[in-house]
Protein backbone atom coordinates (compact mmCIF):
# COMPACT_ATOMS: atom_id res chain seq x y z
CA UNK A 1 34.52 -23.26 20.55
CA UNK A 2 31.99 -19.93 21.60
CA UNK A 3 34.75 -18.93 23.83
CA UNK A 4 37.88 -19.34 21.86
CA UNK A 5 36.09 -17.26 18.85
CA UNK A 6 35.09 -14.63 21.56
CA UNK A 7 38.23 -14.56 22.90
CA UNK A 8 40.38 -14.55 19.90
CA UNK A 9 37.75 -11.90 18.07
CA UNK A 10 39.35 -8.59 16.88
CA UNK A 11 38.66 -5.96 18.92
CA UNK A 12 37.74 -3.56 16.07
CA UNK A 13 35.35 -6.06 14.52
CA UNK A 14 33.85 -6.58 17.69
CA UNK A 15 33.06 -2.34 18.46
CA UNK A 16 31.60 -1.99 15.19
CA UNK A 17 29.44 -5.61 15.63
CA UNK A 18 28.13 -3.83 18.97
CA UNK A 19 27.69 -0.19 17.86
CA UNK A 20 24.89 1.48 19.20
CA UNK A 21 23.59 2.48 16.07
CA UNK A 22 24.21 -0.35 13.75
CA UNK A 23 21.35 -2.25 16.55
CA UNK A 24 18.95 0.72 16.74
CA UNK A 25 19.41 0.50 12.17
CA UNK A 26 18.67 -3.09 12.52
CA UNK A 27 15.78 -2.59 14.78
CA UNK A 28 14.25 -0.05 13.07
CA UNK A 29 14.16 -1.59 9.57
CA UNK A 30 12.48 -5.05 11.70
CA UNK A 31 9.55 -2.83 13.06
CA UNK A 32 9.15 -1.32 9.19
CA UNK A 33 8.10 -4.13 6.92
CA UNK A 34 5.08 -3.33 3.84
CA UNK A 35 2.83 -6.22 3.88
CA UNK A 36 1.35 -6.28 0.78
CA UNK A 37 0.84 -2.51 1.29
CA UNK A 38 -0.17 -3.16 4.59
CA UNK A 39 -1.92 -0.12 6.31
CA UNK A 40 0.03 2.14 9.13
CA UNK A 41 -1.52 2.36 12.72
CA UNK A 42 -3.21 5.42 12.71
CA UNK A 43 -1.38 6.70 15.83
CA UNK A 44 -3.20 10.41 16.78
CA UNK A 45 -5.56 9.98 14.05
CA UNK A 46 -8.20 12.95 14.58
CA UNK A 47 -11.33 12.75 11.66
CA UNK A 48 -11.52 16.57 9.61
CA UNK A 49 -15.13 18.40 9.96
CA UNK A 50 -16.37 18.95 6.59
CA UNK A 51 -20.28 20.59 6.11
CA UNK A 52 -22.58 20.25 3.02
CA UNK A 53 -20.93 21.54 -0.33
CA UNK A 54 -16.84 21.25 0.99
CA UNK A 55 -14.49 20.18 -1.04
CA UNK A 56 -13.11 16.70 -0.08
CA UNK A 57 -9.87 16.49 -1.61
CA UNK A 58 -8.78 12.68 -2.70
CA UNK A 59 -5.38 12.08 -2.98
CA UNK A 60 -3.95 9.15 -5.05
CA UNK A 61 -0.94 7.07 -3.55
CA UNK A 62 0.25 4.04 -5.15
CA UNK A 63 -0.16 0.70 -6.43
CA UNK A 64 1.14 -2.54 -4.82
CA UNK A 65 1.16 -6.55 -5.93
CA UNK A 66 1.72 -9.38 -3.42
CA UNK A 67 3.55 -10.91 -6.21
CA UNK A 68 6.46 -8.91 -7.03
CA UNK A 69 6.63 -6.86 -3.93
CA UNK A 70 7.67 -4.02 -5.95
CA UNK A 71 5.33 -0.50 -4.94
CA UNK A 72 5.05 1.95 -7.98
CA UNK A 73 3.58 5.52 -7.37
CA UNK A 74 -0.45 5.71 -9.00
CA UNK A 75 1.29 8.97 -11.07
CA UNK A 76 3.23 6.76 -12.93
CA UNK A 77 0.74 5.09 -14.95
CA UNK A 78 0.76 5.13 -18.75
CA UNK A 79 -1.62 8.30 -19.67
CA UNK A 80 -3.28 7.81 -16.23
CA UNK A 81 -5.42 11.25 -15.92
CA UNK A 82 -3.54 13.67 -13.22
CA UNK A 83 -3.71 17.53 -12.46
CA UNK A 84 -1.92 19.61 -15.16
CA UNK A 85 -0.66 22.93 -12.37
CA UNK A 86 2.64 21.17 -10.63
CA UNK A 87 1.76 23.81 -7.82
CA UNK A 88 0.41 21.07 -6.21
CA UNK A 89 -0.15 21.21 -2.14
CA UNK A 90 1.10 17.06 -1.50
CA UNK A 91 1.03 16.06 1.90
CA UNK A 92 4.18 15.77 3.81
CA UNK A 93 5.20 12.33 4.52
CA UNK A 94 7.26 10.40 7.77
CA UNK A 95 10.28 8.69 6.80
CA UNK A 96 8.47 5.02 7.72
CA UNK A 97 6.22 6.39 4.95
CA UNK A 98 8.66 7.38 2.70
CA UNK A 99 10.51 3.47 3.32
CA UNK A 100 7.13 1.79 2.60
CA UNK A 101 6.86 3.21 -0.87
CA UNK A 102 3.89 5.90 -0.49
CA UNK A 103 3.83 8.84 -2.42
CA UNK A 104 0.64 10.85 -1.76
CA UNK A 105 -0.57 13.31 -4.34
CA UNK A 106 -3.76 15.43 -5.04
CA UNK A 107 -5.78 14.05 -7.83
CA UNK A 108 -8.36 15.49 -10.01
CA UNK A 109 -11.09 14.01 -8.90
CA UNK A 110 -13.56 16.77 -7.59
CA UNK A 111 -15.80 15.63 -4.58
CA UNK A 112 -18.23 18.02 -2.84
CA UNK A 113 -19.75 17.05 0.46
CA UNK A 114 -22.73 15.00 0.73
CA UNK A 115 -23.30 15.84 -3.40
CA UNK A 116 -24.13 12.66 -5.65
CA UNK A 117 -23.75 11.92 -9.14
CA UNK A 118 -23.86 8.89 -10.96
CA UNK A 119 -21.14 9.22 -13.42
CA UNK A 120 -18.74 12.08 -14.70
CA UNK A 121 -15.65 11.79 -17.24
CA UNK A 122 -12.37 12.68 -15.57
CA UNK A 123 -10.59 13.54 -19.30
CA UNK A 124 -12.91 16.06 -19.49
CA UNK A 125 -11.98 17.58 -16.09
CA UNK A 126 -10.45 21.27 -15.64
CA UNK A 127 -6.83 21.18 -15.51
CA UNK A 128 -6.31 17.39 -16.14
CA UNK A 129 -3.79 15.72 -18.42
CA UNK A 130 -4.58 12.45 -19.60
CA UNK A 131 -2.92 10.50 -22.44
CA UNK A 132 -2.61 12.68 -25.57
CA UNK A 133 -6.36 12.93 -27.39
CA UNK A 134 -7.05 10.24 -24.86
CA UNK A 135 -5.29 7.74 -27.59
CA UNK A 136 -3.39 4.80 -24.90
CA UNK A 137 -0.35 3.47 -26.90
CA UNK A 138 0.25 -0.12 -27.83
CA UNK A 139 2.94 0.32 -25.28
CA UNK A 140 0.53 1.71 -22.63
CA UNK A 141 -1.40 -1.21 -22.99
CA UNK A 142 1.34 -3.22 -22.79
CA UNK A 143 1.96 -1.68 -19.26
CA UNK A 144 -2.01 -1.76 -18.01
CA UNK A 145 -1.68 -5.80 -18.81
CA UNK A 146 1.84 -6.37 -17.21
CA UNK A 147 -0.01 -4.85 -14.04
CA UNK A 148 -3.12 -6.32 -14.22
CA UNK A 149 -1.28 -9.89 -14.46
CA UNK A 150 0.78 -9.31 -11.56
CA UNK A 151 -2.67 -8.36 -9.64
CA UNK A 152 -1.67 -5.02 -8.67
CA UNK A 153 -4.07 -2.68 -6.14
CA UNK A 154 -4.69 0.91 -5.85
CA UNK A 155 -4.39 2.75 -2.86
CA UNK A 156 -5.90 5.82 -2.67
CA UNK A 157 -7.02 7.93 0.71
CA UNK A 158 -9.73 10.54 2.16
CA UNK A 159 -9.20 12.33 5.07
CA UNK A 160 -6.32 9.42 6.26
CA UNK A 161 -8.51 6.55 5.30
CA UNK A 162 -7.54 4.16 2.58
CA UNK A 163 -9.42 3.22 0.10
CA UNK A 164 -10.85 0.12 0.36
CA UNK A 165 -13.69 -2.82 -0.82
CA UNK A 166 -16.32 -3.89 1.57
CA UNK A 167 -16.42 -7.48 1.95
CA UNK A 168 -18.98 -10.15 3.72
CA UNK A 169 -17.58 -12.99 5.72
CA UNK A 170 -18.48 -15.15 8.14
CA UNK A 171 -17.55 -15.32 11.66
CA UNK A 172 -16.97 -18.71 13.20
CA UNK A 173 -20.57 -18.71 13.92
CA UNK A 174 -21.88 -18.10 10.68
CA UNK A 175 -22.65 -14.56 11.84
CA UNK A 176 -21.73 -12.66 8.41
CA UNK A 177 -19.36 -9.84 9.47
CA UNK A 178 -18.47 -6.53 7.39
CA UNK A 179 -14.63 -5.69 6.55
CA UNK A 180 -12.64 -3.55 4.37
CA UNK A 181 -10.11 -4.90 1.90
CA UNK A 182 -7.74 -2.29 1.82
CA UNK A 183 -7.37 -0.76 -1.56
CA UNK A 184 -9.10 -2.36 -5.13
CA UNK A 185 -7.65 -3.97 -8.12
CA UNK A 186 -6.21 -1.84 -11.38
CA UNK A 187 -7.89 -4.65 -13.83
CA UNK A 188 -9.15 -8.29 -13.89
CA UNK A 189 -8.61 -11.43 -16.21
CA UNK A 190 -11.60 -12.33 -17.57
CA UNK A 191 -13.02 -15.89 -18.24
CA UNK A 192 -12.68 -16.87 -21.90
CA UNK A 193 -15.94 -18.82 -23.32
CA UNK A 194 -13.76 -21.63 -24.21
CA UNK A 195 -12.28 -22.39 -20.72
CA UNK A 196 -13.51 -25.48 -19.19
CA UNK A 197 -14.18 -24.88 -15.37
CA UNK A 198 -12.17 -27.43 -12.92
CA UNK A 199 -14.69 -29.16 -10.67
CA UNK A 200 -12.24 -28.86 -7.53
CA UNK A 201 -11.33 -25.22 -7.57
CA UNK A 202 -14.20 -23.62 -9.67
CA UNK A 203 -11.79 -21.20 -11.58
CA UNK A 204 -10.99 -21.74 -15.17
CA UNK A 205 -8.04 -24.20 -16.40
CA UNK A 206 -6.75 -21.98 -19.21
CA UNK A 207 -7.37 -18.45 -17.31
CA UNK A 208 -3.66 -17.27 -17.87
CA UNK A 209 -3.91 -18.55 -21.98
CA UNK A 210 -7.15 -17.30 -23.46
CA UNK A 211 -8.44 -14.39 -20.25
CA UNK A 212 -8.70 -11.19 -21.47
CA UNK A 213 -7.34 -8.08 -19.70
CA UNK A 214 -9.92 -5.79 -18.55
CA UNK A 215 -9.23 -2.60 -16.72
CA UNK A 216 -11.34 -1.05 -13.82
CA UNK A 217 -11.81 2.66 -15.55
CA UNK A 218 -15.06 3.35 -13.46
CA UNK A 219 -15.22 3.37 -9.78
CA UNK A 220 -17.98 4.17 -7.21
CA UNK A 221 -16.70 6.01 -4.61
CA UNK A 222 -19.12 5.71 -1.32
CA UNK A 223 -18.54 7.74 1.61
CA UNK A 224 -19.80 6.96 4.66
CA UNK A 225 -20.27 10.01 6.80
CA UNK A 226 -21.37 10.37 10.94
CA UNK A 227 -23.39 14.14 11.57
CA UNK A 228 -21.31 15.66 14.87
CA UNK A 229 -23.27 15.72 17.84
CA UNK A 230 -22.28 19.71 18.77
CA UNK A 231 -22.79 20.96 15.43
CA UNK A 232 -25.26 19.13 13.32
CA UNK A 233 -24.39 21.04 10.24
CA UNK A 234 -20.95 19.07 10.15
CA UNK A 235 -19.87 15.54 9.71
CA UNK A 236 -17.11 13.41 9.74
CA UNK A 237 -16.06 10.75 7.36
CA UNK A 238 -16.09 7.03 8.87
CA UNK A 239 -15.81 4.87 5.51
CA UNK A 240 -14.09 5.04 1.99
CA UNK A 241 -15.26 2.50 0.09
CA UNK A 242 -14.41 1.91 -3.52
CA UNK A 243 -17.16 -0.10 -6.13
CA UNK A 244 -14.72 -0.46 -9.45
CA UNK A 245 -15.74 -1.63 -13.04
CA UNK A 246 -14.93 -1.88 -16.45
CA UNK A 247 -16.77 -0.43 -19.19
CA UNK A 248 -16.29 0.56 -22.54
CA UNK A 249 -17.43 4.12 -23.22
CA UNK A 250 -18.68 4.75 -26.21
CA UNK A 251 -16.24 7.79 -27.11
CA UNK A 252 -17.72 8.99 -30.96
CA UNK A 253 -20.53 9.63 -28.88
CA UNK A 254 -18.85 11.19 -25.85
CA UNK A 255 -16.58 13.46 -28.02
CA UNK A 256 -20.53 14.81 -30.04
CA UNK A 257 -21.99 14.81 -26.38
CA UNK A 258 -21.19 17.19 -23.12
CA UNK A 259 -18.03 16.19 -22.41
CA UNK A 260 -18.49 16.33 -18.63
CA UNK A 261 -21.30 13.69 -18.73
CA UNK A 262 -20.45 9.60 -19.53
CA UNK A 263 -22.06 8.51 -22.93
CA UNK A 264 -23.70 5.56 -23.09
CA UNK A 265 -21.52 2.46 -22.74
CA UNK A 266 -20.88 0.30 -25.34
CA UNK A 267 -22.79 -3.37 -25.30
CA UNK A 268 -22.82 -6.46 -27.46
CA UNK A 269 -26.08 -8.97 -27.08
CA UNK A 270 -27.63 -6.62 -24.39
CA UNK A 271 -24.66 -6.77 -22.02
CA UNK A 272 -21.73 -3.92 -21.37
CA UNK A 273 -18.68 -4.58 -23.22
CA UNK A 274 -15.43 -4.41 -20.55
CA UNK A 275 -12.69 -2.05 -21.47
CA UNK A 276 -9.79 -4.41 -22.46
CA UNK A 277 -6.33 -3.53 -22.73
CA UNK A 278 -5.44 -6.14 -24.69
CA UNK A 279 -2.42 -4.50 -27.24
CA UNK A 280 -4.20 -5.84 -30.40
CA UNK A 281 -5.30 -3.30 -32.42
CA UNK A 282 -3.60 -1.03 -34.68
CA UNK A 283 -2.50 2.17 -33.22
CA UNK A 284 -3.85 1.56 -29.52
CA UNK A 285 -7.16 2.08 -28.57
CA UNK A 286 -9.16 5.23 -26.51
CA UNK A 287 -9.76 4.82 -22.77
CA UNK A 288 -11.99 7.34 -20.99
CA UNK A 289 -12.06 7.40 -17.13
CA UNK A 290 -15.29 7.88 -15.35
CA UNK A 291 -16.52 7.96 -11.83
CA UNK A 292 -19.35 8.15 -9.69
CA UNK A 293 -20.04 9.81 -5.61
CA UNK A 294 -22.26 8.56 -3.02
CA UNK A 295 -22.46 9.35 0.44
CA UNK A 296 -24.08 7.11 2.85
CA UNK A 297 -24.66 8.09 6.77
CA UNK A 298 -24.33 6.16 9.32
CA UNK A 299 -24.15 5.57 13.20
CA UNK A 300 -20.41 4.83 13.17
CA UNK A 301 -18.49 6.45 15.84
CA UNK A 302 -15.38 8.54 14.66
CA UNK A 303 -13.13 6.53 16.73
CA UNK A 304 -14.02 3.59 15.13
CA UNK A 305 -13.68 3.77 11.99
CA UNK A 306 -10.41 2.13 11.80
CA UNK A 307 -11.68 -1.11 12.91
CA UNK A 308 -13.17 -2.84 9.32
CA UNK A 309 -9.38 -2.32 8.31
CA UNK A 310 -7.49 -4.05 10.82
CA UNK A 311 -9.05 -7.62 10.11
CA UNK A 312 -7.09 -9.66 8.08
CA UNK A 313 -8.66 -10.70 4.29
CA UNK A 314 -5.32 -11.36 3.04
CA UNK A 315 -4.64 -15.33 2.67
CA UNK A 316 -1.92 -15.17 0.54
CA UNK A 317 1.70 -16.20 2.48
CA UNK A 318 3.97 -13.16 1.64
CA UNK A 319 7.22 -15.48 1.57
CA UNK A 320 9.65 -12.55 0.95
CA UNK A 321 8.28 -10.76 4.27
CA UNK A 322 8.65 -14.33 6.37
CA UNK A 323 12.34 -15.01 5.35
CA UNK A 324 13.27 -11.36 6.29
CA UNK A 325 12.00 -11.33 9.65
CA UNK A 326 13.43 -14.87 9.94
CA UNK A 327 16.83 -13.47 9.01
CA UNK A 328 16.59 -10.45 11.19
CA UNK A 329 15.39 -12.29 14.05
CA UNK A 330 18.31 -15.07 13.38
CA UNK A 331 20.63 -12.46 13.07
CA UNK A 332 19.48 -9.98 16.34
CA UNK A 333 19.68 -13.68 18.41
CA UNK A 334 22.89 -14.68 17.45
CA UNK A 335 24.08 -10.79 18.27
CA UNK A 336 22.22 -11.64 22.06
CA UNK A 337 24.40 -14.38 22.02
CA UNK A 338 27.51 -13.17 21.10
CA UNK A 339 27.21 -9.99 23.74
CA UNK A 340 26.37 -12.69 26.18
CA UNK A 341 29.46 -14.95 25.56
CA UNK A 342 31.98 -11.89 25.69
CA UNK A 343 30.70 -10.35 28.85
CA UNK A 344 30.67 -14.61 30.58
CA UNK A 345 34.35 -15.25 29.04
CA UNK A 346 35.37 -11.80 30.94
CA UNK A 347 33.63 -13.23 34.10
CA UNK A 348 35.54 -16.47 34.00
CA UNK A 349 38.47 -14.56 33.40
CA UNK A 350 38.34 -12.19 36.06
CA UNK A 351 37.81 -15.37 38.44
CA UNK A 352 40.59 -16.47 37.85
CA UNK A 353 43.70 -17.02 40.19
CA UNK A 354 47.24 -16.69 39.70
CA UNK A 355 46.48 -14.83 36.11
CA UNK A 356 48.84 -11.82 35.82
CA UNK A 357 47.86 -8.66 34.04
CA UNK A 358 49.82 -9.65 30.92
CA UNK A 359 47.21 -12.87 30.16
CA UNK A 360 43.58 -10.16 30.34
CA UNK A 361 43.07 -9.09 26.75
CA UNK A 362 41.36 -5.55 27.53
CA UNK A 363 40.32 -3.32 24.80
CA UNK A 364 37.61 -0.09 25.58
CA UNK A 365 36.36 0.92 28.39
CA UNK A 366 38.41 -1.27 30.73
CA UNK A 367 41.47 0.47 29.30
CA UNK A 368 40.55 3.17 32.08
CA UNK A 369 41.97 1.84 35.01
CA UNK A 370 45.87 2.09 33.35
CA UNK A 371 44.97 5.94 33.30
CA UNK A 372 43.58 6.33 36.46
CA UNK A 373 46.16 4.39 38.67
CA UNK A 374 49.04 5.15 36.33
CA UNK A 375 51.84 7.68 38.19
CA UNK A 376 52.18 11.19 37.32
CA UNK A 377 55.17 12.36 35.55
């Protein structure tokens, strides 16, 4: 069957099935699949020297769900707060970069080396556009809970190191062991009073009816930093680690206050409200956007601080990723094949005796030889 197909295959068809660059396309999209916004090996990755009172510029990226599969640049949120000046220096980005959905851009979040504060109001920051008098639509909200639902994480990065959560797990020895989940969510569902935990899975039955949406508009950013050996006055960044929350902000009492400062959150029964994005009330609701700096030295070397990323926290089975590599690897073997039972059916042929030159079905290269031995005129 193989070697009537082969033999009886269209010569044309055949060319463009083994074109050189139709298999180096093919290969190239195989060796560039996202996993869940999976990071990029850091191939010549050199740390920057920074010293006390640098800028460290932050730039924002994007925001990924292992549920739709569907990247969507950080910019693009609803009122999210972003430099006003679209003189903006971005960094340049590879094509593989480009494929995966990244989009780096500066944000406005101001960082100074080895400077800490506990909270400061990013609406309130020069040159930064936020939603108009800080008012998020009904649609806006809309938006924030779509994302939130569909579990969506920001990516963010320092100095070409993602922004991740530190996580505790345990090693098959019980030895607890210290990783980075690479980037943090946008929001979280909260538990409703109401909701009866299951026994089995410890998560509540009616999470997806009565859980509120809350969104993560605070976030601790911790640096961890390593002091150079030849030059003590500099350091290099090892860690970017990301602590968010949700609070509601009091904002009457922002708006009478410094506006660079956070006002005092708002609480009910001793405990800090959560700043929901639920699109109940009338006219949307005010959302202010704080954060916080720490820097934290350590011992680790420069050339390791890659290696809390590169363990694997994500459990979830991304079943989009698995059926294209199944169908690229199908498809590359049966192309092996094919190659293999053209080049044996021209073998056989070849062997042959008694076959004139009438019976060989050449096409390409091994059209040659009729030029070469062919007489002059």
């Amino acid at each position: 069957f193989f070697h009537h197909t082969t033999h009886n295959m269209d010569a044309k068809t055949l060319r463009v099935l083994l074109s050189p660059h139709l298999v180096l396309i093919i290969l190239f999209l195989s060796l560039h699949h996202d996993h869940h916004g999976a990071l990029a090996s850091p191939v010549g990755d050199r740390p920057s020297t920074f010293r006390k009172g640098d800028q460290i510029p932050l730039y924002v990226n994007k925001i990924t769900s292992l549920h739709t599969q569907i990247p969507f640049r950080y910019s693009d949120l609803p009122g999210i707060c972003k430099l006003s000046s679209t003189n903006i220096d971005n960094i340049d980005q590879n094509m593989g970069q480009t494929l995966m959905g990244d989009h780096y851009e500066l944000s406005p979040y101001n960082i100074t080396g080895l400077h800490d504060f506990d909270c400061a109001v990013l609406n309130a920051a020069p040159n930064v556009v936020c939603a108009p008098d800080d008012l998020y639509s009904e649609d806006d909200l809309n938006a924030y809970t779509k994302y939130i639902k569909q579990e969506y994480q920001v990516h963010w990065m320092i100095d070409n190191l993602e922004s991740a959560m530190l996580k505790t797990l345990t090693d098959r020895f019980n030895n607890p062991v210290q990783i980075y989940d690479s980037g943090f969510p946008l929001g979280f569902q909260a538990y409703h009073p109401d909701d009866e935990f299951s026994s089995t899975t410890g998560f509540a039955d009616q999470l997806q009816e009565n859980g509120d949406m809350n969104l993560n508009n605070h976030v601790r950013i911790n640096l961890l930093y390593k002091i150079n050996e030849n030059d003590p006055t500099s350091f290099s960044i090892t860690g970017f680690e990301i602590v968010p929350s949700s609070i509601k902000w009091d904002y009457e009492d922002w708006k009478e206050g410094m506006p660079g400062t956070c006002p005092d959150p708002v609480s009910k029964n001793g405990e800090y409200v959560p700043q929901t994005v639920n699109p109940t009330a009338a006219g949307g609701d005010r959302i202010l956007w704080t954060y916080g700096v720490s820097w934290e030295r350590t011992d680790i070397p420069t050339a390791d601080r890659w290696d809390r990323y590169w363990q694997n926290t994500d459990w979830g089975v991304d079943w989009v990723g698995l059926l294209s590599s199944v169908m690229i690897l199908g498809f590359l073997s049966g192309l092996v094949i094919m190659i293999a039972l053209r080049t044996l059916s021209d073998l056989h042929r070849y062997n042959q005796k008694n076959i004139s030159e009438d019976d060989i079905d050449e096409t390409g290269w091994k059209l040659v030889h009729g030029d070469v031995t062919s007489v002059k005129r």
